[in-house]
C-alpha atoms as a PDB file:
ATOM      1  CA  UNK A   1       2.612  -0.728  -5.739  1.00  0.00           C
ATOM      2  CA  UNK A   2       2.218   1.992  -8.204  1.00  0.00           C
ATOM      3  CA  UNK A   3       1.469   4.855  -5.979  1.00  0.00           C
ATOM      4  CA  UNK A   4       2.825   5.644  -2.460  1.00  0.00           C
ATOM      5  CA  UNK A   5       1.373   8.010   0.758  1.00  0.00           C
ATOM      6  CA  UNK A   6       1.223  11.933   0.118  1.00  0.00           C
ATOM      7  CA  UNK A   7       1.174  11.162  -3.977  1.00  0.00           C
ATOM      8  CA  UNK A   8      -1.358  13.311  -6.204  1.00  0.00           C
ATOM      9  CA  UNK A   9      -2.442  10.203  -8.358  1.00  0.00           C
ATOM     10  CA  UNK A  10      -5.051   9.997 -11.608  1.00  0.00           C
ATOM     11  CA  UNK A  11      -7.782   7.080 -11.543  1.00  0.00           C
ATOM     12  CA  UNK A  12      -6.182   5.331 -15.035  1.00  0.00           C
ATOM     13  CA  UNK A  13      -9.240   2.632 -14.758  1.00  0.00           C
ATOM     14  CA  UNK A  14     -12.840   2.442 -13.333  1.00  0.00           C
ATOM     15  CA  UNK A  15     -16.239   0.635 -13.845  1.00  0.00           C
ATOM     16  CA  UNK A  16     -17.909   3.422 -12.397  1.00  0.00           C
ATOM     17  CA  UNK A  17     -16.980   6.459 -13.994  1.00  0.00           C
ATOM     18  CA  UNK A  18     -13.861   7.551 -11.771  1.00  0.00           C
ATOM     19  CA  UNK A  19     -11.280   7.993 -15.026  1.00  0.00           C
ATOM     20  CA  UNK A  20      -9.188  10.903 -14.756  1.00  0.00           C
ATOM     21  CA  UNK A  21     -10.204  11.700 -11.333  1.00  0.00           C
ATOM     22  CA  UNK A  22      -7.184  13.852  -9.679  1.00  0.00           C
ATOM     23  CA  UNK A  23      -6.837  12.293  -6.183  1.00  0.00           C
ATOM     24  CA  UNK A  24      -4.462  12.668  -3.172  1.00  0.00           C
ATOM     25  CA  UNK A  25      -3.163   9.622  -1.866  1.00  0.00           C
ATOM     26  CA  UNK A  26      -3.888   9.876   2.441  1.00  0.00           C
ATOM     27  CA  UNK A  27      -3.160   6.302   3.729  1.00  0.00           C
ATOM     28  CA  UNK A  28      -2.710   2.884   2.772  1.00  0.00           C
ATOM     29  CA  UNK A  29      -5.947   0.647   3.734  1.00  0.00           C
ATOM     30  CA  UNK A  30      -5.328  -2.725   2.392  1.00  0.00           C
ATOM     31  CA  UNK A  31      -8.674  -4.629   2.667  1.00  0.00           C
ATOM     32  CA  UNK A  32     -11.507  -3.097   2.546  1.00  0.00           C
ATOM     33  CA  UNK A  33     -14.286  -5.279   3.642  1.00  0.00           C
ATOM     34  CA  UNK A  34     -17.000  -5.601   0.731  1.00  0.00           C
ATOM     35  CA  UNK A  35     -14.514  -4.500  -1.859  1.00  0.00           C
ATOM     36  CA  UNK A  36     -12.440  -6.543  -4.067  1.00  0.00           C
ATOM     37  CA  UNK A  37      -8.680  -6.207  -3.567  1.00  0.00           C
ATOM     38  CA  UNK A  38      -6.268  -5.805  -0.864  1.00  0.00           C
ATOM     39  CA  UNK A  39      -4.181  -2.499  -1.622  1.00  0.00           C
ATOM     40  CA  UNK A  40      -6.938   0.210  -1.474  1.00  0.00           C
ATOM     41  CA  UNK A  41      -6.105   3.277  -0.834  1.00  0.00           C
ATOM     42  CA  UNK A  42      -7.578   6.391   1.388  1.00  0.00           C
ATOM     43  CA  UNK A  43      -8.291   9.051  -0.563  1.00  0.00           C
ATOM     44  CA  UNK A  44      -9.565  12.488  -1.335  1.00  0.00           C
ATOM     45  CA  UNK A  45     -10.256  13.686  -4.556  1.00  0.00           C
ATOM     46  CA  UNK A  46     -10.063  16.880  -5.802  1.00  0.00           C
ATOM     47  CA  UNK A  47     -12.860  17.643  -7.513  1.00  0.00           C
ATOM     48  CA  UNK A  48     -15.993  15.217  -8.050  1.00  0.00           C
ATOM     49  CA  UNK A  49     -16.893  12.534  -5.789  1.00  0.00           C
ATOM     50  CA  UNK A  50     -15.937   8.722  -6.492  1.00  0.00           C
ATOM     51  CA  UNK A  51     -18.256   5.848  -6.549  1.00  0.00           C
ATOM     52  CA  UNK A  52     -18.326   2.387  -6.376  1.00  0.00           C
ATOM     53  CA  UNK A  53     -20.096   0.071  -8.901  1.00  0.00           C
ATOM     54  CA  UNK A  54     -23.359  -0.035  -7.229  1.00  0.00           C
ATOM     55  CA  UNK A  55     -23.162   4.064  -6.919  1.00  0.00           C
ATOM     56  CA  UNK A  56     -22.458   4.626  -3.581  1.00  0.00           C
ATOM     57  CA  UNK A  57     -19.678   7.602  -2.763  1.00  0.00           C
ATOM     58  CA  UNK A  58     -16.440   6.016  -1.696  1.00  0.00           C
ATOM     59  CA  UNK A  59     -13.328   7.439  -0.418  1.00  0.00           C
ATOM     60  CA  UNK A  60     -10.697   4.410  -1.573  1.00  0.00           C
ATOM     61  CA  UNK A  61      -9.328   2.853  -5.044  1.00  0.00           C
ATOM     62  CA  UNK A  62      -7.283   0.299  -5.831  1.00  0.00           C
ATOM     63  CA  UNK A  63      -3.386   0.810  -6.339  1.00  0.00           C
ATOM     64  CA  UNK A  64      -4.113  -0.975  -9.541  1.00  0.00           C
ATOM     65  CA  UNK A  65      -6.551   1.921 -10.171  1.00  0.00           C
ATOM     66  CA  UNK A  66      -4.234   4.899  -9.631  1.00  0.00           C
ATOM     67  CA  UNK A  67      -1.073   6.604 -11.769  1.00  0.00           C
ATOM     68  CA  UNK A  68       1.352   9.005  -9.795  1.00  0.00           C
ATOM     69  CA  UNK A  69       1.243  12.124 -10.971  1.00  0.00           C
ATOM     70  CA  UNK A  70       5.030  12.681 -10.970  1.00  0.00           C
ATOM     71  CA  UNK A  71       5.632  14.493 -14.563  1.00  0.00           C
ATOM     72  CA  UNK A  72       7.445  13.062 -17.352  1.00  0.00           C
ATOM     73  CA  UNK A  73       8.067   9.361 -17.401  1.00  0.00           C
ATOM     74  CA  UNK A  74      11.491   8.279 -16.851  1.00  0.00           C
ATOM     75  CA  UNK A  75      12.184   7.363 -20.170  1.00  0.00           C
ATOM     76  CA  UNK A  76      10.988  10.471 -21.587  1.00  0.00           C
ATOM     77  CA  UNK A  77      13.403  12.307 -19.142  1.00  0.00           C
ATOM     78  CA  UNK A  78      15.869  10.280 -20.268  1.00  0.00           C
ATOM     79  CA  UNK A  79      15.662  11.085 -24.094  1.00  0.00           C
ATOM     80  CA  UNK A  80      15.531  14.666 -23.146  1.00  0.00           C
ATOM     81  CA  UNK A  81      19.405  14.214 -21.338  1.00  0.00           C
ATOM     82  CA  UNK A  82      20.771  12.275 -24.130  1.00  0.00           C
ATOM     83  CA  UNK A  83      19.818  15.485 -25.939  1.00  0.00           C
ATOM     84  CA  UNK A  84      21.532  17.736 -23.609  1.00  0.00           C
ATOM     85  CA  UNK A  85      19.012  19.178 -22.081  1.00  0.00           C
ATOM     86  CA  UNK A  86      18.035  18.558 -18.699  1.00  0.00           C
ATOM     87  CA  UNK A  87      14.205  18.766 -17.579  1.00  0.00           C
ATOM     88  CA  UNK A  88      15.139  18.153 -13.646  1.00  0.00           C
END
């Protein structure tokens, strides 16, 4: 799983327009009935609405869908400390 409850997330992937959607990650749903995939997520977005692929306004994406938003990637943080400076 990529993403986890309470996590602000971005929508990496979409065949309906969703990229780079900021969302907050409410609840795990699994199945969704009518949807492909069994690790959807509840969530709100902060901004514009989602929507599925036939257009209709939808409050879950696939894990596969979402990125944390957590900062710096851990190898990036790691290049910074071998440098001597620490970002944390």
């Amino acid at each position: 799983m990529n993403c986890k409850q309470e996590d602000f997330a971005i929508c990496t992937r979409s065949a309906s327009g969703n990229e780079g959607a900021i969302v907050s990650v409410i609840a795990f749903l699994g199945i969704v009935p009518g949807y492909i995939g069994s690790d959807r997520w509840l969530v709100k977005s902060s901004g514009r609405l989602l929507h599925d692929g036939r257009g209709n306004v939808v409050s879950h994406l696939q894990d596969q869908q979402l990125r944390p938003v957590s900062g710096l990637p851990d190898a990036e943080t790691a290049n910074y400390k071998q440098f001597g400076t620490d970002l944390a």
